[in-house]
N, C-alpha and C. Protein backbone atom coordinates (compact mmCIF):
# COMPACT_ATOMS: atom_id res chain seq x y z
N UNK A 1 177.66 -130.98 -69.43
CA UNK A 1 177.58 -132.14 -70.28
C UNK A 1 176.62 -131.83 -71.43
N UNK A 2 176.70 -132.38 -72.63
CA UNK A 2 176.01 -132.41 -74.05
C UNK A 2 174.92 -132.89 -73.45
N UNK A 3 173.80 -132.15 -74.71
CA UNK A 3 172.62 -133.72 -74.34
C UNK A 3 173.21 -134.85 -75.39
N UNK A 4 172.61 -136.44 -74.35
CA UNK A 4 173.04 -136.77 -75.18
C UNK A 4 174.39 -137.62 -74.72
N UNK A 5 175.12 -136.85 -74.37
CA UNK A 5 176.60 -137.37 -74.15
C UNK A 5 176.23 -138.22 -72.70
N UNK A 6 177.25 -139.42 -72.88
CA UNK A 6 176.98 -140.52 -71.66
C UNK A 6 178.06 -140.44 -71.36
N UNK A 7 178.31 -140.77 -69.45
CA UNK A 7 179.92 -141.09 -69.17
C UNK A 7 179.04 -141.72 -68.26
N UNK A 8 180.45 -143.15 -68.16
CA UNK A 8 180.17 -144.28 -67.60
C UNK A 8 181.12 -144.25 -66.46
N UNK A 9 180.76 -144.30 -64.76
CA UNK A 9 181.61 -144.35 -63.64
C UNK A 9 181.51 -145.51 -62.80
N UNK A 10 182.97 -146.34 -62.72
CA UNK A 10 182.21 -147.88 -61.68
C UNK A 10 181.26 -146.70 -60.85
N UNK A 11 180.74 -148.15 -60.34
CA UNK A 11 179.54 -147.69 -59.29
C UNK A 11 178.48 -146.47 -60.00
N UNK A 12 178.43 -146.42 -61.02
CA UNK A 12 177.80 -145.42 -61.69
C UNK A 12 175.90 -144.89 -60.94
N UNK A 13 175.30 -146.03 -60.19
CA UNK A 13 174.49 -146.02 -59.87
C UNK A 13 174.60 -145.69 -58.49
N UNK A 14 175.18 -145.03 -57.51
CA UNK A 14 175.85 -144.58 -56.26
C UNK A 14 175.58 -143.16 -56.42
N UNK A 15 174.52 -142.64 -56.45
CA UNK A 15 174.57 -141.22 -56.65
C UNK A 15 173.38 -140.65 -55.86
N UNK A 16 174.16 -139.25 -55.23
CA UNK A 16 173.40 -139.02 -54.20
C UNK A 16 173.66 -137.45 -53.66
N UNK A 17 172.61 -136.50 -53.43
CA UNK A 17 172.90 -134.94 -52.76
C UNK A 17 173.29 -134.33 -51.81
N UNK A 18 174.19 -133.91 -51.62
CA UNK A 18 173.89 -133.03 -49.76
C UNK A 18 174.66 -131.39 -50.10
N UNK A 19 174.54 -131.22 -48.68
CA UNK A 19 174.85 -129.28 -48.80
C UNK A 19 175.69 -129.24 -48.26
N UNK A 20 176.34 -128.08 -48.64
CA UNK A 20 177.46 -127.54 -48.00
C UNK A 20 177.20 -125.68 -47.80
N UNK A 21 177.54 -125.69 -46.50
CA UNK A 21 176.97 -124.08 -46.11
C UNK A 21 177.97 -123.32 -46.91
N UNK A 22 177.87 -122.06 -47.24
CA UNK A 22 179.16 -121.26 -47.31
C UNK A 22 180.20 -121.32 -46.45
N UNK A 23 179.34 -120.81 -45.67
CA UNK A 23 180.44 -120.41 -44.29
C UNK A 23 181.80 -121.71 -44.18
N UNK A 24 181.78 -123.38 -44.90
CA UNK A 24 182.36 -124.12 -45.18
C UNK A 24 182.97 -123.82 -45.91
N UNK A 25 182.49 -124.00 -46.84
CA UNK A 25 183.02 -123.56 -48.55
C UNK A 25 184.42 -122.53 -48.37
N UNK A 26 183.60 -121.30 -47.42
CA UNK A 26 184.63 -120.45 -47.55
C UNK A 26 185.93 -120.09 -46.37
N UNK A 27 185.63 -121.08 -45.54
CA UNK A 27 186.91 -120.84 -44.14
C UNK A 27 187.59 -122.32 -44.85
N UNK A 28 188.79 -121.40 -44.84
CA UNK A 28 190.43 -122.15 -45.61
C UNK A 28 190.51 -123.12 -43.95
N UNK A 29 190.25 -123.01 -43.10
CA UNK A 29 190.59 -124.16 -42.35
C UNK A 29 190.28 -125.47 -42.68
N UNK A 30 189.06 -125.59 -43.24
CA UNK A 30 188.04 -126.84 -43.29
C UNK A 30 188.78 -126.84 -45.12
N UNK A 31 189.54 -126.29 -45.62
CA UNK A 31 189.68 -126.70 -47.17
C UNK A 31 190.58 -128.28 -47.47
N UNK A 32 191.32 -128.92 -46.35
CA UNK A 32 191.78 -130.12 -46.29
C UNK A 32 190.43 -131.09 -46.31
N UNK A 33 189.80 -131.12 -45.52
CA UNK A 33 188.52 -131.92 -45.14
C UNK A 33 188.10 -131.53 -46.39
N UNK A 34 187.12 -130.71 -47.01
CA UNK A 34 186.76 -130.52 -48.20
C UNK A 34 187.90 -130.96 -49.62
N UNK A 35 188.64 -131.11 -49.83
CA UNK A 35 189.70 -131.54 -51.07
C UNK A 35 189.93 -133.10 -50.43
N UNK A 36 189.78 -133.69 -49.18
CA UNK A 36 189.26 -135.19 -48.89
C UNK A 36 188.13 -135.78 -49.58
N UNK A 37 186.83 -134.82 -48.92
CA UNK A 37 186.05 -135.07 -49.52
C UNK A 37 185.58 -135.46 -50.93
N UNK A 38 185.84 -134.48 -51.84
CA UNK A 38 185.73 -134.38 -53.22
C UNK A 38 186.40 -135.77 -53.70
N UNK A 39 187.76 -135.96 -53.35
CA UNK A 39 188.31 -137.15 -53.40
C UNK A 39 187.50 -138.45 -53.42
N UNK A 40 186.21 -138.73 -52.99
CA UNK A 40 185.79 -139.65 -52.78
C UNK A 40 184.42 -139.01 -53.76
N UNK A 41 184.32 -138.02 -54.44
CA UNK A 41 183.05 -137.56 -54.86
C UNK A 41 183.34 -137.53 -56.15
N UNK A 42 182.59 -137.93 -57.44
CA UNK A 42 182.32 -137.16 -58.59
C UNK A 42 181.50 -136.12 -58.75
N UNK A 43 181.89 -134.83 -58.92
CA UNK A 43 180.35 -133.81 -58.63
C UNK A 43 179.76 -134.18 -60.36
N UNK A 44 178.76 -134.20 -60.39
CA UNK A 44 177.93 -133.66 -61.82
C UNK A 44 177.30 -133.01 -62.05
N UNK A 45 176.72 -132.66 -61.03
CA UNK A 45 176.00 -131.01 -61.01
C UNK A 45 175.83 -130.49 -59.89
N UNK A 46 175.87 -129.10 -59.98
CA UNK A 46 175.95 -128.21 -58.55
C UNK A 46 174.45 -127.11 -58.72
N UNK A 47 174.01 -126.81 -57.85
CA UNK A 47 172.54 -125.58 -57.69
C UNK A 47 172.79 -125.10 -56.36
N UNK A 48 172.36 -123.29 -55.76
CA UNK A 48 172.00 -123.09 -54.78
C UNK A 48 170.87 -124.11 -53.95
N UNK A 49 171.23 -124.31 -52.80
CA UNK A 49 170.87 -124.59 -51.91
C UNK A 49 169.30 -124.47 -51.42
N UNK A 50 168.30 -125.01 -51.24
CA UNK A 50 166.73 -124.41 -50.87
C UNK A 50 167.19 -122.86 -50.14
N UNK A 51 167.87 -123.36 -49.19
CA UNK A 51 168.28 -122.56 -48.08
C UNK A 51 168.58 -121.20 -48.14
N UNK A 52 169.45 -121.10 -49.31
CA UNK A 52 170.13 -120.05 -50.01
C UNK A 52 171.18 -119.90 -49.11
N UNK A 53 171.37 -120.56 -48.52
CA UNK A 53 173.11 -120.64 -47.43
C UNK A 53 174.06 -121.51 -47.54
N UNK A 54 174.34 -121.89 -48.70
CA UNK A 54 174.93 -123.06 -49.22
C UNK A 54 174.60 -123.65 -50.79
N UNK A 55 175.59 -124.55 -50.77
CA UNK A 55 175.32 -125.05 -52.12
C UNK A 55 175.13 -126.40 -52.19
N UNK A 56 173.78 -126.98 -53.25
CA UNK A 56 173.79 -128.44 -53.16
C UNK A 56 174.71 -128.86 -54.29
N UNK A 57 175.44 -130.41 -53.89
CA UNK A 57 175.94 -131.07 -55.14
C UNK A 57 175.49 -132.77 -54.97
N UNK A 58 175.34 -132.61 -56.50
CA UNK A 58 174.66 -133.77 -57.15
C UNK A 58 176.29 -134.26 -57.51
N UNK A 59 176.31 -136.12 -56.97
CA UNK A 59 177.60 -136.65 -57.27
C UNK A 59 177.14 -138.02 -57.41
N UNK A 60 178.57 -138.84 -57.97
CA UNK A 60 178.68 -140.17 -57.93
C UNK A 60 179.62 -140.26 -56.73
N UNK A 61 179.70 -141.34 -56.15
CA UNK A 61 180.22 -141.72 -54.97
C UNK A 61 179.74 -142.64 -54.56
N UNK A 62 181.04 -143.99 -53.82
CA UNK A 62 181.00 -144.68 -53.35
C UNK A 62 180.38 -145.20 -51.41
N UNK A 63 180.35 -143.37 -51.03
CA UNK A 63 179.56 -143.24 -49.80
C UNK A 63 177.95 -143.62 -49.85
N UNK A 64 177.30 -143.44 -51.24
CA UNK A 64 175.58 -143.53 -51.30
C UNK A 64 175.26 -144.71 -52.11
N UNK A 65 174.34 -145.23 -51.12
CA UNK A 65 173.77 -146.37 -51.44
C UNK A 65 173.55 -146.45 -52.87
N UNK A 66 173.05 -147.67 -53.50
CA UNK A 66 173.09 -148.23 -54.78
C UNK A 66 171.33 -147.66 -54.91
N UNK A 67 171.24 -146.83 -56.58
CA UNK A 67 169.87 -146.52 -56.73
C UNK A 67 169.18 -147.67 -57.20
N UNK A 68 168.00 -147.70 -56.96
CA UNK A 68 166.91 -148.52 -57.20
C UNK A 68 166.13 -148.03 -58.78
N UNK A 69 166.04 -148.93 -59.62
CA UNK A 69 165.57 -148.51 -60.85
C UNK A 69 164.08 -147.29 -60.62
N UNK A 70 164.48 -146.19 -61.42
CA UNK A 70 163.44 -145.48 -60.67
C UNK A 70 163.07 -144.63 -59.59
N UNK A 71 164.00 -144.54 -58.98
CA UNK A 71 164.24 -144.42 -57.63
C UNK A 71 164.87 -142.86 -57.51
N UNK A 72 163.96 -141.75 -57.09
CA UNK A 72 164.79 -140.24 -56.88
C UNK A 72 166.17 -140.46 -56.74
N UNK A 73 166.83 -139.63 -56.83
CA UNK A 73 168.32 -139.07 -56.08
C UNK A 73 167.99 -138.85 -54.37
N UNK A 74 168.36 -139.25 -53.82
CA UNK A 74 168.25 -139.18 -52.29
C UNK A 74 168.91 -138.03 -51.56
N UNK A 75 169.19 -137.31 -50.24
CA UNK A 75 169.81 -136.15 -50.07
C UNK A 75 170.72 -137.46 -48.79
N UNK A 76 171.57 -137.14 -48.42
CA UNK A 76 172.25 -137.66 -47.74
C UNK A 76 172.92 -136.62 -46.85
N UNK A 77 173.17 -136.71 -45.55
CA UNK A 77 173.92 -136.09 -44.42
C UNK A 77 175.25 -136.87 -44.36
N UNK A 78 176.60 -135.67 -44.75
CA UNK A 78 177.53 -136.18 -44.46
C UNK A 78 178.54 -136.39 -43.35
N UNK A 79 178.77 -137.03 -42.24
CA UNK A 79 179.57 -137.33 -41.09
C UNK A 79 181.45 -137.48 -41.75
N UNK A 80 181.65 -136.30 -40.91
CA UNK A 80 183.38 -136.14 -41.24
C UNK A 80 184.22 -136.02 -39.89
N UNK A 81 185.33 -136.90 -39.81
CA UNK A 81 186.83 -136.81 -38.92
C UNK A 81 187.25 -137.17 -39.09
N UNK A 82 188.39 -136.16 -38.39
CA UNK A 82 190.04 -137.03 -38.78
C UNK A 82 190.11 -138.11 -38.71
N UNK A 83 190.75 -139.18 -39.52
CA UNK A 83 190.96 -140.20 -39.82
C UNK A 83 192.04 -140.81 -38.77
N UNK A 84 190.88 -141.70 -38.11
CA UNK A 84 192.29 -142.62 -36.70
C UNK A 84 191.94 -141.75 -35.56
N UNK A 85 191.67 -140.53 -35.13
CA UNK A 85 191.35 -140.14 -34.08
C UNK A 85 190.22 -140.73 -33.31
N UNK A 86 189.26 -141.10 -33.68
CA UNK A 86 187.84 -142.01 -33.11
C UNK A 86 187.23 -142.47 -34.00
N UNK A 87 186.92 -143.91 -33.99
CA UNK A 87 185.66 -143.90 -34.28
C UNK A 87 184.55 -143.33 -34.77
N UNK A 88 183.72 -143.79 -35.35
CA UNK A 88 182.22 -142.61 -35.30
C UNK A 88 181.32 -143.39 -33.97
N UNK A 89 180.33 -142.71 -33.42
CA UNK A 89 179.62 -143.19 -32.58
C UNK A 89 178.89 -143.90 -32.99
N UNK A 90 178.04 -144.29 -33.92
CA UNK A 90 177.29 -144.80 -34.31
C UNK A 90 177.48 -145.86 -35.32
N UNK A 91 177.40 -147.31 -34.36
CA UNK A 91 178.26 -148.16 -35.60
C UNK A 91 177.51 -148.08 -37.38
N UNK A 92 176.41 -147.85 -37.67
CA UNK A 92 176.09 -148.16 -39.11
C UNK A 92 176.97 -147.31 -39.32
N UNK A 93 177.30 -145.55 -38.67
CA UNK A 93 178.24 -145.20 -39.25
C UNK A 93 179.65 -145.59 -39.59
N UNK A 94 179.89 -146.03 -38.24
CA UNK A 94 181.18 -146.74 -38.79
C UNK A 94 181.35 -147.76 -39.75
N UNK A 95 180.50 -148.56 -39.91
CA UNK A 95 180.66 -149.58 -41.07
C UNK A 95 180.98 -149.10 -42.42
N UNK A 96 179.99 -147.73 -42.24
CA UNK A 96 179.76 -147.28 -43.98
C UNK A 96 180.96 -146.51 -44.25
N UNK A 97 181.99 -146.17 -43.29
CA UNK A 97 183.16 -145.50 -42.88
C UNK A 97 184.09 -145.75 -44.38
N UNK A 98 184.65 -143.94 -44.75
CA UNK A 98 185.32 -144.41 -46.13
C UNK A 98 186.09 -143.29 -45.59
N UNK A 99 187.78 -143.53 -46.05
CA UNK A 99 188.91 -142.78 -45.28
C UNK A 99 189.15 -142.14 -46.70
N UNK A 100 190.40 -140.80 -46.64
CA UNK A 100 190.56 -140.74 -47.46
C UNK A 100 191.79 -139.20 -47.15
N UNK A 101 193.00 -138.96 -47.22
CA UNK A 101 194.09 -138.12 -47.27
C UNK A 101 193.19 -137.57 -45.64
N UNK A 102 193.65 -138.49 -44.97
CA UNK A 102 193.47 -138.16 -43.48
C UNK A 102 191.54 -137.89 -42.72
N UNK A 103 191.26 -138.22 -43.26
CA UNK A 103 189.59 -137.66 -42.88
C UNK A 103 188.98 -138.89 -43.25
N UNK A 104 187.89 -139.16 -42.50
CA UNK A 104 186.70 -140.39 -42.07
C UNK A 104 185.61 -139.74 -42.74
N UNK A 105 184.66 -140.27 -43.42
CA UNK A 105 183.71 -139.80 -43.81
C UNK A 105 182.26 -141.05 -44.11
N UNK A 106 181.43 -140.35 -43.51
CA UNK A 106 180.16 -141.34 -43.77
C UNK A 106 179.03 -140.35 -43.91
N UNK A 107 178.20 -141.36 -44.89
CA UNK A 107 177.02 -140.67 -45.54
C UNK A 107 175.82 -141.28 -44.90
N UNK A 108 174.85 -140.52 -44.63
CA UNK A 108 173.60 -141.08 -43.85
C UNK A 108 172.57 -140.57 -44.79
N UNK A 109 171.23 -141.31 -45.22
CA UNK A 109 170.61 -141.42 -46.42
C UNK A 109 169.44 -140.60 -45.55
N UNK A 110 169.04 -139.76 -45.82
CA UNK A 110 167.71 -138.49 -45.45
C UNK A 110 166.61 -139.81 -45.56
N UNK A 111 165.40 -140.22 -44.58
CA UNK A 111 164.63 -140.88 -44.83
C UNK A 111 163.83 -139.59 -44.69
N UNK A 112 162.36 -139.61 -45.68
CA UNK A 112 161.47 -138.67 -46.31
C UNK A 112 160.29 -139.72 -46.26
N UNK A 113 159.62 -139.35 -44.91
CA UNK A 113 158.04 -139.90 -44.43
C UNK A 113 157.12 -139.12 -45.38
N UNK A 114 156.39 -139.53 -45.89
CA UNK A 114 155.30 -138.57 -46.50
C UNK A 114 153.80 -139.17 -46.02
N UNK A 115 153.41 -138.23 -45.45
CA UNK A 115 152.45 -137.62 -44.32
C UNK A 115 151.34 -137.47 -45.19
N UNK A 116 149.87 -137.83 -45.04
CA UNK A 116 148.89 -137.70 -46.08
C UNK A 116 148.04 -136.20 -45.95
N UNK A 117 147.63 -135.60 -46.50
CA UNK A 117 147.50 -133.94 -46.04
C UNK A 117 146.38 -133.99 -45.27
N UNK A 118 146.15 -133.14 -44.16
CA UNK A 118 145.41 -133.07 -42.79
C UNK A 118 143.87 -132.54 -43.65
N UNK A 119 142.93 -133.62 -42.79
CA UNK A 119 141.62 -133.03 -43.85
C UNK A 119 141.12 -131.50 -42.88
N UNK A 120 140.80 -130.55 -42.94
CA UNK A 120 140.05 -129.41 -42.88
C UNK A 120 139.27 -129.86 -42.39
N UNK A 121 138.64 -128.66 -41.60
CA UNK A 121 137.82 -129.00 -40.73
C UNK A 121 137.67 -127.83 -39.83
N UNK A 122 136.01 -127.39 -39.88
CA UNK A 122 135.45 -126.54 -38.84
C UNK A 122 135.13 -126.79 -37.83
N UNK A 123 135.34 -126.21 -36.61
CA UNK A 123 134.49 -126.46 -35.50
C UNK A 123 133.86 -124.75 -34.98
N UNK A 124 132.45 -124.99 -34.86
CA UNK A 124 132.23 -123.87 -34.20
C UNK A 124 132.21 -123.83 -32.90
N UNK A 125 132.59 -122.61 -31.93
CA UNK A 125 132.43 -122.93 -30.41
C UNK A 125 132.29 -121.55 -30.20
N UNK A 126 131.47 -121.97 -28.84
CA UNK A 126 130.86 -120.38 -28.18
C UNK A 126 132.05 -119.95 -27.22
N UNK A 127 132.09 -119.07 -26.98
CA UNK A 127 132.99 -118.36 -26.43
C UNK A 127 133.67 -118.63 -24.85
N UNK A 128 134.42 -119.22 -24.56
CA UNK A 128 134.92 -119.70 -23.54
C UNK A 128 134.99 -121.12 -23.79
N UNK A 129 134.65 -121.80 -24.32
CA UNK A 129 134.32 -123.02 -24.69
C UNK A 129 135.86 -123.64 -25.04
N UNK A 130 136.27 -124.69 -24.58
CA UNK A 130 137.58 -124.83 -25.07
C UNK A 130 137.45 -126.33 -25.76
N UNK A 131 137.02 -126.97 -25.88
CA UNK A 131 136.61 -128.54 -26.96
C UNK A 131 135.64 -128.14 -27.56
């Protein structure tokens, strides 16, 4: 995209990250489930992975919650099956449940605790001493 250049998508504020390993990406079995997927995804930008075993994509989609003014991009875990075979176990999953050329798919939003950093700290002890 230009700088600069705007494109406007309903739900435009539905935008949200997750990974996909290679080892996905690249076994033609899973390429139905993946061309489902996308189906329900706008990608807008793609980067290696932290991991370096996969690739992240940045999308619009109707699976991720609505952003909050301000509010990071969130990473989301995506839940996939065949469509009509079960259920998901977990009803929030099922609620958030979006079908699409045979495959079930639900997005679960990464909650990110942030932990205040551990203060330092010496203790000296004599030898055998275990407190």
């Amino acid at each position: 995209m230009n700088a600069g250049q705007q494109i406007y998508y309903p739900d435009s504020n539905r935008i949200g990250h997750f990974s996909i390993l290679f080892g996905v990406l690249h076994d033609g079995a899973r390429r139905p489930m993946l061309n489902a997927l996308f189906g329900l995804c706008i990608p807008i930008k793609t980067e290696a992975d932290e991991s370096g075993r996969g690739t992240k994509y940045y999308c619009h989609s109707e699976l991720f919650d609505e952003l909050r003014e301000g509010e990071e991009i969130p990473k989301y875990r995506l839940e996939a099956c065949p469509a009509g075979l079960w259920p998901f176990t977990d009803p929030v999953l099922e609620a958030r449940r979006k079908d699409n050329a045979g495959w079930s798919f639900a997005a679960v939003r990464n909650t990110i605790v942030r932990v205040p950093p551990a203060q330092l700290g010496f203790a000296i002890r004599k030898p055998g001493q275990l407190h």
